[in-house]
C-alpha atoms as a PDB file:
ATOM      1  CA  UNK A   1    -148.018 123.947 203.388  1.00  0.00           C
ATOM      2  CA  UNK A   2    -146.558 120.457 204.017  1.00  0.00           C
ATOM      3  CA  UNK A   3    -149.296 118.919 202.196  1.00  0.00           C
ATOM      4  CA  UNK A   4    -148.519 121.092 198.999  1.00  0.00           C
ATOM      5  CA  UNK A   5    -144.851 120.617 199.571  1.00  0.00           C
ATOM      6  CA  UNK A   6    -144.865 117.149 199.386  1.00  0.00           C
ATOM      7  CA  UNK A   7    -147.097 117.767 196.011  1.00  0.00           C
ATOM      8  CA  UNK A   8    -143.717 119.646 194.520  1.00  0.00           C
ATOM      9  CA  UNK A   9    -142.126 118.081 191.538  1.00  0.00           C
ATOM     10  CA  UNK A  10    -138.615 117.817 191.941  1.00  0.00           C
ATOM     11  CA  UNK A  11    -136.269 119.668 189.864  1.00  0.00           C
ATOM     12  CA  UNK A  12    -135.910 118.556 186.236  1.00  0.00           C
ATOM     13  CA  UNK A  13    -132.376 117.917 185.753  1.00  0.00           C
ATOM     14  CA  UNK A  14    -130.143 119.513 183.235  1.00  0.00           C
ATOM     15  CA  UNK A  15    -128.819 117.996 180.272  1.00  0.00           C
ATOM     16  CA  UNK A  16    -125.102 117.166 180.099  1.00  0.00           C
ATOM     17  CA  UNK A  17    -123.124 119.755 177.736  1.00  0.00           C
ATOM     18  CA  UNK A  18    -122.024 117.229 175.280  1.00  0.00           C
ATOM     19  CA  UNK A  19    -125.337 116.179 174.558  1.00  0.00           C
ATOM     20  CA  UNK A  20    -128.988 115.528 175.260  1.00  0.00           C
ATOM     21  CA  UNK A  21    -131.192 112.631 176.367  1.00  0.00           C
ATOM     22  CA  UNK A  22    -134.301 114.244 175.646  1.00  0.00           C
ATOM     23  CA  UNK A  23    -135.590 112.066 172.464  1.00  0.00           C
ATOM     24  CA  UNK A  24    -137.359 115.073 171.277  1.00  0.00           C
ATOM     25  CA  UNK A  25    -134.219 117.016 170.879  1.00  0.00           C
ATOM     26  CA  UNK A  26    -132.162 114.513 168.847  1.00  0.00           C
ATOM     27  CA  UNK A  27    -128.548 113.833 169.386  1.00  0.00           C
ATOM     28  CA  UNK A  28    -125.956 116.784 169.760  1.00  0.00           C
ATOM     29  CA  UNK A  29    -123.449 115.824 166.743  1.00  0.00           C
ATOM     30  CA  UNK A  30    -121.280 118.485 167.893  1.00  0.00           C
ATOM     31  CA  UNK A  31    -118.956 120.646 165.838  1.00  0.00           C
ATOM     32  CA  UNK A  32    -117.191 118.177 164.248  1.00  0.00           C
ATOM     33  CA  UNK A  33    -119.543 115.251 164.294  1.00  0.00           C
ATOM     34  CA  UNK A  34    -120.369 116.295 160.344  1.00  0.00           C
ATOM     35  CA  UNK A  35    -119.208 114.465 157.379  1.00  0.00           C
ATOM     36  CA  UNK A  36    -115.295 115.099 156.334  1.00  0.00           C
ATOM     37  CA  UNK A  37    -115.296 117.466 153.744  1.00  0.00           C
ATOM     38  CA  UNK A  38    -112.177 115.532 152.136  1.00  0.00           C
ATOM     39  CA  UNK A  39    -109.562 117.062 149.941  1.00  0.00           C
ATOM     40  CA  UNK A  40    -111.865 117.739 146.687  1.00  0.00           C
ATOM     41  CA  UNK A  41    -114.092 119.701 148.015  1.00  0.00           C
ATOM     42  CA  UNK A  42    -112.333 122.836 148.172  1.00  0.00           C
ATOM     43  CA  UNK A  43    -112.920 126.050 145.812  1.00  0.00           C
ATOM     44  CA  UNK A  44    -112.821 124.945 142.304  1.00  0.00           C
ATOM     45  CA  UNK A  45    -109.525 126.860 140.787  1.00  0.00           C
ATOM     46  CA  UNK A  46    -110.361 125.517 137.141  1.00  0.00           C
ATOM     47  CA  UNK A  47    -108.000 123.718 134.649  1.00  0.00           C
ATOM     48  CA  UNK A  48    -104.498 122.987 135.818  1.00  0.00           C
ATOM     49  CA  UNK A  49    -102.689 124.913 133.357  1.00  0.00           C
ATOM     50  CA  UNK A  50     -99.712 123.271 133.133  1.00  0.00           C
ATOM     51  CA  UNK A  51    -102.109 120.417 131.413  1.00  0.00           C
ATOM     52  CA  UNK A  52    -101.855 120.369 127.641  1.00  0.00           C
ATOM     53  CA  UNK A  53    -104.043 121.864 125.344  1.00  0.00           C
ATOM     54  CA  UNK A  54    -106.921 119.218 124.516  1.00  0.00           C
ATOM     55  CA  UNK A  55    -107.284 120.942 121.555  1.00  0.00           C
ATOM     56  CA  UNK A  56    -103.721 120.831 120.468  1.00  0.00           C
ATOM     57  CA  UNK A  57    -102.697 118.986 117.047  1.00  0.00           C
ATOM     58  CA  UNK A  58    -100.353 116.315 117.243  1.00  0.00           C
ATOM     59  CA  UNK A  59     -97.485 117.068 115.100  1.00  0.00           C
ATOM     60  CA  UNK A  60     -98.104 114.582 112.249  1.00  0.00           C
ATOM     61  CA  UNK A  61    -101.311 116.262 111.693  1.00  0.00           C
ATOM     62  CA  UNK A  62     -99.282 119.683 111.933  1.00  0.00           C
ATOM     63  CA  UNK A  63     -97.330 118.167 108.661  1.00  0.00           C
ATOM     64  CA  UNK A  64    -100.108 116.990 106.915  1.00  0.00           C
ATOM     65  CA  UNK A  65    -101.793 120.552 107.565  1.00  0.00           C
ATOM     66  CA  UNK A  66     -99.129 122.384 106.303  1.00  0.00           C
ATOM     67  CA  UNK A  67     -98.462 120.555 103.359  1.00  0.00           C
ATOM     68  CA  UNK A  68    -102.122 120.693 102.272  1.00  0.00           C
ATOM     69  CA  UNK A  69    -102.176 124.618 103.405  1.00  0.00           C
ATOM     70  CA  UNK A  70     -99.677 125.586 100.953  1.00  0.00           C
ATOM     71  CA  UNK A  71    -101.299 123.754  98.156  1.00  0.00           C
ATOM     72  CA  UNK A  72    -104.639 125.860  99.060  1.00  0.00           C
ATOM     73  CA  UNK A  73    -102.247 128.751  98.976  1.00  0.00           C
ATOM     74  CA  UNK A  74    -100.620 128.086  95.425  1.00  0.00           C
ATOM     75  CA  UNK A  75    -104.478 127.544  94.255  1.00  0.00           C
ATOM     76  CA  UNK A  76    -105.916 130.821  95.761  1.00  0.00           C
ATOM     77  CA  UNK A  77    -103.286 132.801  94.510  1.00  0.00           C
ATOM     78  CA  UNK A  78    -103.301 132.284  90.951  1.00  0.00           C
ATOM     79  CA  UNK A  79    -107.063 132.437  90.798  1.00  0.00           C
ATOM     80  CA  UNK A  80    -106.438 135.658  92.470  1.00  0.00           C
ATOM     81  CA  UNK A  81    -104.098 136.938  89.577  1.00  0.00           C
ATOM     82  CA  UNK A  82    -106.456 135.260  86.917  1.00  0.00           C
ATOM     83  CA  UNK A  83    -109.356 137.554  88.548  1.00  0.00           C
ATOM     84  CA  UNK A  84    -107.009 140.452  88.583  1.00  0.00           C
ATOM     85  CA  UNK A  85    -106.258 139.847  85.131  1.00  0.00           C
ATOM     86  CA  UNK A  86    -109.215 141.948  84.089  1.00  0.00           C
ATOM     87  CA  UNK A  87    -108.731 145.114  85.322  1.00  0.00           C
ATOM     88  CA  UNK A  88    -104.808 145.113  84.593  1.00  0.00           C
ATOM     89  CA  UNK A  89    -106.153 144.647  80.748  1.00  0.00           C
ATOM     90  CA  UNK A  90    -107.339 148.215  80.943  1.00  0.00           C
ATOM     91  CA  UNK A  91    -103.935 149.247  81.043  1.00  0.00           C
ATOM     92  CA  UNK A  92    -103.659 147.775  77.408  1.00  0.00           C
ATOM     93  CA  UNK A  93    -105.922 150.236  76.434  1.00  0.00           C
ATOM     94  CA  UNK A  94    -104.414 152.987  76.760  1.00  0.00           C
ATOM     95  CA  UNK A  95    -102.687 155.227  73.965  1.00  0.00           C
ATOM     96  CA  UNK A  96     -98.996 154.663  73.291  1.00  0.00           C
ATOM     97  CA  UNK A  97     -96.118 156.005  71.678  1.00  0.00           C
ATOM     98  CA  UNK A  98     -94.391 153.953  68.605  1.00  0.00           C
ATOM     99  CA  UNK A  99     -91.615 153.001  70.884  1.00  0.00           C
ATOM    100  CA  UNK A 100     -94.144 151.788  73.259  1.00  0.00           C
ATOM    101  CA  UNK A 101     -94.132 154.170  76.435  1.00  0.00           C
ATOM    102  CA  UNK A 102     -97.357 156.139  77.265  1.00  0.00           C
ATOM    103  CA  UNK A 103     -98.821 158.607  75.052  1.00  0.00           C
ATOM    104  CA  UNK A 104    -100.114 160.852  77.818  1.00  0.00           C
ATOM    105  CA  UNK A 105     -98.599 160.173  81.405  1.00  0.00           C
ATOM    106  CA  UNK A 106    -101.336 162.948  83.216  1.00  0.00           C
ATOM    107  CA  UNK A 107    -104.085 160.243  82.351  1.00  0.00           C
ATOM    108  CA  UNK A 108    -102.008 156.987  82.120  1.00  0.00           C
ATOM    109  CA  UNK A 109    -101.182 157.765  85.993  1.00  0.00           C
ATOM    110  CA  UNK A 110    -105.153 157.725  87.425  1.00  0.00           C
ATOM    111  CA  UNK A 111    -105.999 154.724  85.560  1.00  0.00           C
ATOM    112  CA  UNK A 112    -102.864 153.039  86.952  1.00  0.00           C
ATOM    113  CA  UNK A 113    -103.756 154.191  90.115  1.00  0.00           C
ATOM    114  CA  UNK A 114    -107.815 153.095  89.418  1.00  0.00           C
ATOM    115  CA  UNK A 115    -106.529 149.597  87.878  1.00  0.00           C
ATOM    116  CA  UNK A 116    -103.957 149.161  91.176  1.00  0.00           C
ATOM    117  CA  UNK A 117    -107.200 149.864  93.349  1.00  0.00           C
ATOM    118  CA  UNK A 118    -109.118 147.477  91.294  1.00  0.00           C
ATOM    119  CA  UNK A 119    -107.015 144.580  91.800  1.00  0.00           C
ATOM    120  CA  UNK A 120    -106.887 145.204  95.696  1.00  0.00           C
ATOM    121  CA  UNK A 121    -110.466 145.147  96.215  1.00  0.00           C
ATOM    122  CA  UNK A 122    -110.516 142.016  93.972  1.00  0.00           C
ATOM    123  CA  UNK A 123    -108.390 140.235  96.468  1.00  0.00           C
ATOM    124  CA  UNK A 124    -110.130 141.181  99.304  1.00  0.00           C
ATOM    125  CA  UNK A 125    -113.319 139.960  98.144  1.00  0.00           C
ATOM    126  CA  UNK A 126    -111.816 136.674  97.303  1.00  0.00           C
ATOM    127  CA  UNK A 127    -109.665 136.314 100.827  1.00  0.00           C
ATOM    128  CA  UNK A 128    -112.440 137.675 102.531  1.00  0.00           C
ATOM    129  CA  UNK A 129    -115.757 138.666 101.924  1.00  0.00           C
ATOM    130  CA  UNK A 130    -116.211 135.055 100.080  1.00  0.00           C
ATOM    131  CA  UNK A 131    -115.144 133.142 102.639  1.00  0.00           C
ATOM    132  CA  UNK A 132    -116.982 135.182 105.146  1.00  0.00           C
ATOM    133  CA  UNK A 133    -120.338 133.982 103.319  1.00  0.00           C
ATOM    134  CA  UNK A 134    -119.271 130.985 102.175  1.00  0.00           C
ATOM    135  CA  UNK A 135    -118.725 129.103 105.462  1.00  0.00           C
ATOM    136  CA  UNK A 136    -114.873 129.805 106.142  1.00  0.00           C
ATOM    137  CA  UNK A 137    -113.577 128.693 102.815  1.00  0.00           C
ATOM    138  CA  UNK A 138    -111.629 130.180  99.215  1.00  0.00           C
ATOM    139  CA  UNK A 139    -112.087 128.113  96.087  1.00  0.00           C
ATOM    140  CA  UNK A 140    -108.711 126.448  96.944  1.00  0.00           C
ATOM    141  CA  UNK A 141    -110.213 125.382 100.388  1.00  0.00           C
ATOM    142  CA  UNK A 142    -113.351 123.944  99.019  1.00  0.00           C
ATOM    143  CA  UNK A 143    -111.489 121.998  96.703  1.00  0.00           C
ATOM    144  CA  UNK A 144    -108.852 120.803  99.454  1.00  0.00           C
ATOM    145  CA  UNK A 145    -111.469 120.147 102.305  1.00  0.00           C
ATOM    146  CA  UNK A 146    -110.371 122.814 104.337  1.00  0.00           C
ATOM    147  CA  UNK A 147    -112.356 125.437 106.930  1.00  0.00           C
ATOM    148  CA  UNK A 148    -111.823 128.525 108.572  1.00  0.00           C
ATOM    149  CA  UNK A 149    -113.582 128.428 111.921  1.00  0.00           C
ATOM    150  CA  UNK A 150    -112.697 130.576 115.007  1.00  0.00           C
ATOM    151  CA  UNK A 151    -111.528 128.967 117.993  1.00  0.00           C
ATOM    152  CA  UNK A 152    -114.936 128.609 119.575  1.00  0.00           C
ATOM    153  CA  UNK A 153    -115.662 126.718 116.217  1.00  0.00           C
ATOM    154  CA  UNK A 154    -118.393 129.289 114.933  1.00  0.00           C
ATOM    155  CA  UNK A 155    -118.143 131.038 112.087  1.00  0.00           C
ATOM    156  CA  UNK A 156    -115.802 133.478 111.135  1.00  0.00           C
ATOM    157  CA  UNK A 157    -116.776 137.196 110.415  1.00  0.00           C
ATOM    158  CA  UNK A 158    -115.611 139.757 107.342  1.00  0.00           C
ATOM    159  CA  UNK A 159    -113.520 141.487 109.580  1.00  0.00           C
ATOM    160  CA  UNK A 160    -111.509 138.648 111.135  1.00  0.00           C
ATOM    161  CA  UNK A 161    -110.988 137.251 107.425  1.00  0.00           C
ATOM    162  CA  UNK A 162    -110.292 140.420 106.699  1.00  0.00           C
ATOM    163  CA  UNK A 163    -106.900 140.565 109.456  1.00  0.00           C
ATOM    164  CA  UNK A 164    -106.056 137.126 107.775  1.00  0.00           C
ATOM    165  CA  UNK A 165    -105.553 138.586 104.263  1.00  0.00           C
ATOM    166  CA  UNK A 166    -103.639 141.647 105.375  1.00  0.00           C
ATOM    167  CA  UNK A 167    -101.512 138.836 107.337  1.00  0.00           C
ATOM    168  CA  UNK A 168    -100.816 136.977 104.076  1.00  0.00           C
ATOM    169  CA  UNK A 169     -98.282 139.590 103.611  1.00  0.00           C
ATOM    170  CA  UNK A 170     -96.004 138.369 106.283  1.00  0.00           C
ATOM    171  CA  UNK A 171     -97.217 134.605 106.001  1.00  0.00           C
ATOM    172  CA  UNK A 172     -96.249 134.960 102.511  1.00  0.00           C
ATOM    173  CA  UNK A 173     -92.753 135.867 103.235  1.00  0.00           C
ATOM    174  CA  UNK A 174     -90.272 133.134 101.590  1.00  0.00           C
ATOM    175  CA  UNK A 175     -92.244 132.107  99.462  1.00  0.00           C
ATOM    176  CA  UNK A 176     -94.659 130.545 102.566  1.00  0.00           C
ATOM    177  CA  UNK A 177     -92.018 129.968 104.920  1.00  0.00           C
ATOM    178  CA  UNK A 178     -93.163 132.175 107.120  1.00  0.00           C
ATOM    179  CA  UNK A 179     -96.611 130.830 107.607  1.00  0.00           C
ATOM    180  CA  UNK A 180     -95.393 127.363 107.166  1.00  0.00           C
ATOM    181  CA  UNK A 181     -93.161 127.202 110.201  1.00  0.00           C
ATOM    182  CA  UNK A 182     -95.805 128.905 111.959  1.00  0.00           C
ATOM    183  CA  UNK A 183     -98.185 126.073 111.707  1.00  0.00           C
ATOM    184  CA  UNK A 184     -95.631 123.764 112.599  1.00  0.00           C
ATOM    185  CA  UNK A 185     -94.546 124.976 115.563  1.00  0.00           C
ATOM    186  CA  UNK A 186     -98.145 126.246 116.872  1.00  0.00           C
ATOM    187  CA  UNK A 187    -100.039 123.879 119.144  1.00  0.00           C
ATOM    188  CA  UNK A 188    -103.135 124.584 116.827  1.00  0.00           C
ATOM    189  CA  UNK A 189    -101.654 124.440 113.676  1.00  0.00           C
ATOM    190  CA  UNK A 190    -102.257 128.287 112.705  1.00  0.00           C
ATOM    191  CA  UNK A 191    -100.244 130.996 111.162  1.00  0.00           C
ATOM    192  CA  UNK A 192     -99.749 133.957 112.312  1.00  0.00           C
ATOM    193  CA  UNK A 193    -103.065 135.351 110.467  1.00  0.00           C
ATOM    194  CA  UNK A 194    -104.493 132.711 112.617  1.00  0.00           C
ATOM    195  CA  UNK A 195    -103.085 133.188 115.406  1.00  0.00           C
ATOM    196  CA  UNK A 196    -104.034 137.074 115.451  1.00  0.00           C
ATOM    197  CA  UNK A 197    -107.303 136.823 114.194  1.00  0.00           C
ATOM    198  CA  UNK A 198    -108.525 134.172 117.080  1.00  0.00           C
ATOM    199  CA  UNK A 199    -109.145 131.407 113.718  1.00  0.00           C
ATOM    200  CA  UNK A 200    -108.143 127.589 112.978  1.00  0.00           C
ATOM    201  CA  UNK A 201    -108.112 126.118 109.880  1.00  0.00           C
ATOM    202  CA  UNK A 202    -109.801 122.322 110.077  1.00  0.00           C
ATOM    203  CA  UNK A 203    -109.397 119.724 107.632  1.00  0.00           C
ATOM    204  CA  UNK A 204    -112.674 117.959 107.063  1.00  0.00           C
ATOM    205  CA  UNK A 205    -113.070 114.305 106.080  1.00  0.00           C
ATOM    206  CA  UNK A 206    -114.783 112.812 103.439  1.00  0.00           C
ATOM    207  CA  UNK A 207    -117.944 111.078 104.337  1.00  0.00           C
ATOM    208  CA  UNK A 208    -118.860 107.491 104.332  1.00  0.00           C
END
C-alpha cells in the first residue's frame, strides 16, 4: 500500500476563474475582451429623413422646366384641336335651315353627341396611348426634348398617362397657372398630374 501510495500522482490543480494556463485551451478573453462594437454598428434605421431629396431639382432648373413645359403644352394642344378638327367637320354636314339653325334637331343631337365623343377619344389617344408607346413623349415633347418617366425612371404605362390627361383639366386652370406653380414649388418639378400619377418629366440633352 505504501509502495503504491507513493506511486500516486498528485492532484492536478485547477485553473484560476479568470483564465487558463493550459496552452491547449487558449486564453479566456472573457466577456468583454471582444472588439468594441463602436457607435455605427447599430441597426441600420435607413435614410435620415430630414436629408434632402437627392433627386430634388434645384430651382433654376424648376424655371427652365416650366418655361419649356408650357411651350410643350401650347404645341400639344393645338395639334390636339387640328386632329379634332375632323370629326367637328361632320357637323358641317348636316342639313340646315335658310337662317342657318338645324333642319332636324332629333338627328342633329346624336351626331353632336357622336362628334363630342369623337373628339374625346382623339385626345386621349394623343395624351395617352401615344405617349404610352412612344417612350413617355407627345409630338410637342419630342420636339422640345422632353420625357415622361415614372419616378423609378421606367416607363410609364396607358393608365398612368391616362390620370395625367384627366389632370390637364385642373393643370390647365388659368390658362397653365395651375400646373405652372406646381412645378415650381415641387421638389421634382411635377404638376399635379405628376404628382398623382407617381411621373417626372426629364429634359434630355442633346448629344455630343
Amino acid at each position: 500500500m505504501a509502495g503504491r501510495a507513493g506511486r500516486m500522482r498528485p492532484p492536478r490543480p485547477e485553473p484560476p476563474l479568470g483564465g487558463s494556463d493550459d496552452p491547449d485551451l487558449g486564453p479566456d478573453l472573457g466577456p468583454d475582451s471582444g472588439p468594441d462594437p463602436g457607435p455605427d454598428s447599430g441597426p441600420d434605421l435607413g435614410p435620415d429623413p430630414r436629408a434632402p431629396d437627392p433627386r430634388s431639382v434645384p430651382m433654376p432648373q424648376r424655371r427652365a422646366l416650366a418655361v419649356r413645359r408650357a411651350a410643350q403644352f401650347g404645341l400639344d394642344l393645338a395639334i390636339t384641336a387640328v386632329l379634332c378638327l375632323l370629326p367637328l367637320s361632320a357637323m358641317l354636314a348636316l342639313p340646315r335651315n335658310p337662317d342657318g339653325t338645324l333642319d332636324n334637331p332629333l338627328v342633329a343631337v346624336p351626331v353632336l353627341l357622336l362628334v363630342l365623343l369623337a373628339c374625346v377619344l382623339v385626345a386621349w389617344c394623343y395624351w395617352a396611348v401615344l405617349p404610352a408607346r412612344r417612350g413617355g413623349r407627345t409630338l410637342g415633347m419630342r420636339w422640345l426634348r422632353l420625357r415622361v418617366r415614372a419616378l423609378d425612371g421606367g416607363e410609364v404605362s396607358v393608365a398612368v398617362m391616362t390620370l395625367r390627361w384627366l389632370f390637364l383639366a385642373v393643370d390647365g386652370l388659368l390658362l397653365g397657372v395651375v400646373g405652372g406653380a406646381a412645378i415650381l414649388l415641387t421638389d421634382r418639378a411635377q404638376r399635379l398630374g405628376d404628382v398623382v400619377g407617381g411621373t417626372v418629366v426629364v429634359h434630355e440633352r442633346r448629344r455630343g
